[in-house]
Protein backbone atom coordinates (compact mmCIF):
# COMPACT_ATOMS: atom_id res chain seq x y z
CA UNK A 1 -3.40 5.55 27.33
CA UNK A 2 -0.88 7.66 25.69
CA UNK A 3 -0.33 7.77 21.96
CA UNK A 4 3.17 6.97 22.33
CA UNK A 5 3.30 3.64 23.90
CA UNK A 6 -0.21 2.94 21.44
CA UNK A 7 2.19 1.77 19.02
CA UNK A 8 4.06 -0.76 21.21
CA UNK A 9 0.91 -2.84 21.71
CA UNK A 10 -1.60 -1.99 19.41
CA UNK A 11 -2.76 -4.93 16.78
CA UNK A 12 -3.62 -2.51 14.36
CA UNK A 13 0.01 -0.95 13.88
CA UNK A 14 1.36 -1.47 10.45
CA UNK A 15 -2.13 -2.28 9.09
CA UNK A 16 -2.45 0.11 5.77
CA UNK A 17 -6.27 2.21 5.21
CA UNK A 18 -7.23 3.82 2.28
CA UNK A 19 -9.06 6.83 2.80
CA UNK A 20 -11.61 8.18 -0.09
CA UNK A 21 -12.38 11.99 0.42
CA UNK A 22 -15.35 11.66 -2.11
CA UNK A 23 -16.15 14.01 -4.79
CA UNK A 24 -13.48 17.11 -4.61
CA UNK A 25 -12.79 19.86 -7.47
CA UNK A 26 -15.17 20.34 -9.99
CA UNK A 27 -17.58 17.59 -8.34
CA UNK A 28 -19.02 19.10 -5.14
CA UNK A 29 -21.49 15.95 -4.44
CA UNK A 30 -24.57 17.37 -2.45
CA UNK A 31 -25.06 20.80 -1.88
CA UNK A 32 -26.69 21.64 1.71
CA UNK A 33 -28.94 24.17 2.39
CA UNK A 34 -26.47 26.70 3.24
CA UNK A 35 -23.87 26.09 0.13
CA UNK A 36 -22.30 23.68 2.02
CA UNK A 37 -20.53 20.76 -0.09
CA UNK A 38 -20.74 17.03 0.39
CA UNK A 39 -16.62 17.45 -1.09
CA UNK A 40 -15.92 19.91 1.94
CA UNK A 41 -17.64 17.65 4.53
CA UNK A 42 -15.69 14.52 3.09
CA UNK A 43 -12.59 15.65 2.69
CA UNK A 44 -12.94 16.88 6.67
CA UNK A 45 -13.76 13.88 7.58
CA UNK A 46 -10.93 12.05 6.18
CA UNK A 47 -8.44 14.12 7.52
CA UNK A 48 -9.46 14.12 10.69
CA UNK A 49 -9.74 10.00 10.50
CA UNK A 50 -6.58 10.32 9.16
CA UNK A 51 -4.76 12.04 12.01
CA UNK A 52 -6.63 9.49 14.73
CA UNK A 53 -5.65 6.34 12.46
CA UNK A 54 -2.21 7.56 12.06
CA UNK A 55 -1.85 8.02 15.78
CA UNK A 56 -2.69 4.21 16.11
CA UNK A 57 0.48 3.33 13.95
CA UNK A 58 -1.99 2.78 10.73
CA UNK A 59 -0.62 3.58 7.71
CA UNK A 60 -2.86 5.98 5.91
CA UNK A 61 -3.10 6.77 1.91
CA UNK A 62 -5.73 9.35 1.56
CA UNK A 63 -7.27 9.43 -2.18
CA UNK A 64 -6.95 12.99 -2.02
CA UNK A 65 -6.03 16.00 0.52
CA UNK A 66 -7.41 18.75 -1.12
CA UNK A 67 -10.13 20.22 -3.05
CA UNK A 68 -9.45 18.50 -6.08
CA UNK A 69 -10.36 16.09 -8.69
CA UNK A 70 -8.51 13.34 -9.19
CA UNK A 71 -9.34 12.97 -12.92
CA UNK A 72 -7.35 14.12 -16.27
CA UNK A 73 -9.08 17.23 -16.91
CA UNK A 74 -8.46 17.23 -20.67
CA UNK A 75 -10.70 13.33 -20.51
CA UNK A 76 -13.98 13.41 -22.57
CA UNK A 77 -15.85 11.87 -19.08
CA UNK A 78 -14.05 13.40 -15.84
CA UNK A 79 -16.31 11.71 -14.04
CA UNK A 80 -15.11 8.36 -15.18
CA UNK A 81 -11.70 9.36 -14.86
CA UNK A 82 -11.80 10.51 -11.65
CA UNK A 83 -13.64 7.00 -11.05
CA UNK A 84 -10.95 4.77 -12.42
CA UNK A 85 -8.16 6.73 -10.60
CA UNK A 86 -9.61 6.58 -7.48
CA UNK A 87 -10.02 2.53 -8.64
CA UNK A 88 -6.26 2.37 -9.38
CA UNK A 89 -5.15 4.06 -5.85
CA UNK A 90 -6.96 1.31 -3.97
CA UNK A 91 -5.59 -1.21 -5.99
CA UNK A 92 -2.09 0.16 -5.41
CA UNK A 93 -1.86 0.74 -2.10
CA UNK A 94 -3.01 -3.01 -1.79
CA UNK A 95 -4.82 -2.26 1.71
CA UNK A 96 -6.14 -3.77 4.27
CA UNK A 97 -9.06 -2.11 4.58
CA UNK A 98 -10.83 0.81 2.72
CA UNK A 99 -12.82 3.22 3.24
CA UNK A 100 -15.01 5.57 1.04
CA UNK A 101 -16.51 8.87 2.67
CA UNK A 102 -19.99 10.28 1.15
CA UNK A 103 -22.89 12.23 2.31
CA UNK A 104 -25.83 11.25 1.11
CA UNK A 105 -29.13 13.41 1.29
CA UNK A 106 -32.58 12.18 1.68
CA UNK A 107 -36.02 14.04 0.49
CA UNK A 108 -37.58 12.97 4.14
CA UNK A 109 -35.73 14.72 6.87
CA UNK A 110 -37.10 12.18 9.61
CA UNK A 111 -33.87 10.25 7.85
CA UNK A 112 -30.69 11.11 9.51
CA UNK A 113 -27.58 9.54 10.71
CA UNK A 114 -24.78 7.35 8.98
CA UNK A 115 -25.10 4.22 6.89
CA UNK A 116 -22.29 1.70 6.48
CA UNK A 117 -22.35 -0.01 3.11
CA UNK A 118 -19.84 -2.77 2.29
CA UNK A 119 -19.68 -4.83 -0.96
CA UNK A 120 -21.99 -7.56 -1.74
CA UNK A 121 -20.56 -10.88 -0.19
CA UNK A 122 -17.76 -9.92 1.62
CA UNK A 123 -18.13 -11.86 4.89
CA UNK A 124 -14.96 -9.08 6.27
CA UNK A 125 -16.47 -6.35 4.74
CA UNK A 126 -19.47 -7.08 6.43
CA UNK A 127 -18.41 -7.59 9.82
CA UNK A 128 -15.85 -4.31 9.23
CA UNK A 129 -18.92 -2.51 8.31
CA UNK A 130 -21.52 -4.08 11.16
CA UNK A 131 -18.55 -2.78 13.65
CA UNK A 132 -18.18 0.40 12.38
CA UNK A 133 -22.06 0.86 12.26
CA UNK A 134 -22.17 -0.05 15.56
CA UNK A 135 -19.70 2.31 16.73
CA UNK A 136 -20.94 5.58 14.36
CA UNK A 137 -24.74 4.60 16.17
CA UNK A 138 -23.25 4.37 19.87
CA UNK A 139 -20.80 7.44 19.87
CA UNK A 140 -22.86 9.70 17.88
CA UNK A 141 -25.96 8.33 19.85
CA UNK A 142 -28.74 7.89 16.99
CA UNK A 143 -32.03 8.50 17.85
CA UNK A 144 -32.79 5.85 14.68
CA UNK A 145 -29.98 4.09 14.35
CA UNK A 146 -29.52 2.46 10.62
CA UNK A 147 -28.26 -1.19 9.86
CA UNK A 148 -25.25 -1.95 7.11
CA UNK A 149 -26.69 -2.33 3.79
CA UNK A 150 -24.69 -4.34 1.42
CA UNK A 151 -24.50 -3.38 -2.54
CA UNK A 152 -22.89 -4.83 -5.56
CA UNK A 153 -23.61 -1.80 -7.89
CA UNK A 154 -20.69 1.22 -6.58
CA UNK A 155 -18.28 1.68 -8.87
């Protein structure tokens, strides 16, 4: 189908997605073998969701589109500033759905492929998270796919 008449009949269009890029300026995340940063691989990520979401009629407000921190960088914890910033865009932008983009790194390299986690007692989150789960296992085709986790303890 072409992108253009998408809009027309798509039940997404007009829906609003916040898109976390995590990590970003001072804060690389993970650090791959090869100098590669978990900020790099997230902030790819989200701008290439953003460009297929967009093309759907989704609104999209990306936490960040460059390398950067989102922080005061005069605040005694950066960290926590870039935290509660992050916080305050998803609050703002009053969404419909978001969306937080890490990397995470394990010590056993048998472990591979991506994990959905959604908050603790969301019955949408969860189902939002089963699908996309599903969908990350099929189209990347896992050799062990991973379940949704649910957690109470993100910031």
């Amino acid at each position: 189908m072409e992108a253009e008449s998408i809009h027309a009949e798509n039940e997404y269009a007009g829906k609003v997605i916040v898109l976390d890029a995590g990590h970003g300026g001072a804060d690389p995340g993970k650090v791959g073998t090869g100098g590669l940063t978990e900020k790099e691989v997230n902030l790819t990520i989200a701008l290439l969701l953003q460009e297929q979401l967009e093309t759907e009629g989704i609104e999209v407000v990306m936490t960040r589109t460059t390398d950067m921190s989102l922080g005061d960088q005069n605040a005694g914890n950066q960290k926590m500033e870039d935290l509660n910033t992050r916080v305050r865009l998803l609050e703002e932008a009053e969404a419909d759905l978001a969306v937080s983009i890490h990397q995470n790194s394990f010590g056993d390299p048998s472990v591979s492929g991506p994990q959905v986690f959604y908050y603790t007692g969301s019955e949408e989150g969860e189902r939002a998270a089963v699908c996309l789960q599903e969908a990350l296992n099929s189209e990347l085709q896992i050799a062990k796919p991973r379940v949704v986790k649910a957690n109470d303890s993100y910031y």
